[in-house]
Protein backbone atom coordinates (compact mmCIF):
# COMPACT_ATOMS: atom_id res chain seq x y z
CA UNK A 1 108.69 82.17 115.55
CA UNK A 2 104.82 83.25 115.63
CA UNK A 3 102.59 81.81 112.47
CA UNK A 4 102.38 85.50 111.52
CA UNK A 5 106.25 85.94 111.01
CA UNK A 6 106.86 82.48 108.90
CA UNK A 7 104.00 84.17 106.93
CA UNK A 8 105.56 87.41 106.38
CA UNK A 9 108.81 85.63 105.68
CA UNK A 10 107.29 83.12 103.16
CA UNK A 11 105.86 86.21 101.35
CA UNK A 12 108.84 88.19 101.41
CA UNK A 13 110.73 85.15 100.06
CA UNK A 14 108.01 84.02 97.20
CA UNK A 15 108.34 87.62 95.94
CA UNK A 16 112.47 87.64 96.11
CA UNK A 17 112.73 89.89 99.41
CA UNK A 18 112.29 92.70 96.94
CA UNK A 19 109.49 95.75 96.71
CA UNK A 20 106.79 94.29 94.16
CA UNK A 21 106.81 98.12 92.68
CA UNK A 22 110.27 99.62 92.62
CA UNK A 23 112.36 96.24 93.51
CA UNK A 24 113.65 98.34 96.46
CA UNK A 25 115.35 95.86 98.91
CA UNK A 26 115.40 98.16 101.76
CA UNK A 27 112.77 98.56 104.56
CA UNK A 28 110.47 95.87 103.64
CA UNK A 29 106.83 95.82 104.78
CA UNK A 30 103.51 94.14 103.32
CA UNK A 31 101.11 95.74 101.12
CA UNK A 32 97.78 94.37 100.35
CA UNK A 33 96.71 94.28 96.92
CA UNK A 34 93.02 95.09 97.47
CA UNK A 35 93.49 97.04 101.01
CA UNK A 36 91.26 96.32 103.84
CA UNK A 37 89.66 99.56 103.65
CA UNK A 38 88.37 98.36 100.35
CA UNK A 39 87.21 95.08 101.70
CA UNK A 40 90.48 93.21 101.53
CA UNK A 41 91.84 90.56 103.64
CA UNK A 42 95.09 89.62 105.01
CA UNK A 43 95.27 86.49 103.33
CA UNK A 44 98.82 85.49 101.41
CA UNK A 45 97.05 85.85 97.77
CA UNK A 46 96.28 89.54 99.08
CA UNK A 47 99.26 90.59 100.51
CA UNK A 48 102.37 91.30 98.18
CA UNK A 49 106.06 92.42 99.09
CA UNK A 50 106.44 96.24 99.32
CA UNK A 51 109.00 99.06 100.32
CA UNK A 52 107.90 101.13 103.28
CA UNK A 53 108.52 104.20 100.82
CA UNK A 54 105.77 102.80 97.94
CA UNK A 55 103.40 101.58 100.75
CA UNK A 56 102.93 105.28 101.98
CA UNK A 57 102.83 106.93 98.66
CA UNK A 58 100.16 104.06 97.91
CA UNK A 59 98.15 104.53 100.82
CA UNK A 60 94.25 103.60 99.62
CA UNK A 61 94.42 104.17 96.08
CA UNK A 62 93.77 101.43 93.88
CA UNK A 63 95.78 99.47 92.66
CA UNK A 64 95.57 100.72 88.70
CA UNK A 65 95.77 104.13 89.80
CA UNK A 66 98.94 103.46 91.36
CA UNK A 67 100.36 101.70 88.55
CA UNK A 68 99.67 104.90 86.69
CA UNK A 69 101.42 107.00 88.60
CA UNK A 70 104.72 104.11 88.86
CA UNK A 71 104.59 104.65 85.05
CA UNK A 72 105.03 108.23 84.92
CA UNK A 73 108.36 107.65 86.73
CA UNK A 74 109.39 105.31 84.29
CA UNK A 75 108.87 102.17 85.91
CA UNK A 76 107.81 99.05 84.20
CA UNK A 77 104.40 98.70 84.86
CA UNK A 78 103.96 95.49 83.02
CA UNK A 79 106.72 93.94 84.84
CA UNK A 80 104.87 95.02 88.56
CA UNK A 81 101.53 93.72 87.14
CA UNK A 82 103.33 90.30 86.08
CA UNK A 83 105.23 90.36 89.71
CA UNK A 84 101.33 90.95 91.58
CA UNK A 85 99.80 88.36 89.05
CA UNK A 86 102.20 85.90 90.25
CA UNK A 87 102.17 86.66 93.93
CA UNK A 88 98.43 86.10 93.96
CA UNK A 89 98.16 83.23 92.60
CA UNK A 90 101.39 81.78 94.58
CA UNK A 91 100.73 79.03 97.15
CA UNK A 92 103.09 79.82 99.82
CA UNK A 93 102.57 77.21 101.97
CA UNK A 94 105.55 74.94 100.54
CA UNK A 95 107.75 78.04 101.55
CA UNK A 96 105.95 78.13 104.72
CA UNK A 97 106.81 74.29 105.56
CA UNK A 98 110.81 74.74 103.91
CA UNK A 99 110.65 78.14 106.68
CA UNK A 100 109.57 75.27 109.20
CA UNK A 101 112.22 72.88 108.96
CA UNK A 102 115.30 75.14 108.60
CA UNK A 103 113.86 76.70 112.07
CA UNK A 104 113.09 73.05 113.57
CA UNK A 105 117.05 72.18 112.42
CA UNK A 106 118.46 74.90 113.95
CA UNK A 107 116.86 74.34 117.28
């Protein structure tokens, strides 16, 4: 398994294999918090859990904006913003090494 899938795996699994917005799941994919066409970066504290449904409604907008709009649909916006406060300041790499040695057992 590539370094890029442990990572996606570790990040999925630090943020419960469920969408950071709607807690969708289904059809998993990885969202970054600041996006790169705002100067982000695709490192682990930038990159969050997300459904492929909330990624493309996301698309650029900020962050905050976003979490505006998740609150007119009655979502818990607190909650999110406690779920992205948590992913970004997550280290993943124990995840990363526990990802690691189940693969190296099963070899």
């Amino acid at each position: 398994m590539s370094h890029g899938k442990v990572k996606r795996r570790a990040i999925y699994a630090r943020d419960g294999n469920t969408c950071v917005y709607c807690q969708s799941p289904d059809n998993l994919t990885l969202d970054h918090v600041l996006s790169i066409f705002r100067g982000g970066k695709n490192a682990a504290t930038n990159l969050i859990t997300c459904c492929a449904p909330c990624n493309h409604e996301r698309g650029h907008v900020r962050i905050e904006r976003y979490l505006v709009r998740l609150g007119r649909r009655g979502l818990d916006t607190e909650a999110i913003k406690e779920r992205i406060r948590y992913a970004v300041l997550c280290d993943i790499q124990p995840i990363i090494r526990a990802i690691e040695l189940v693969r190296a057992k099963h070899e």
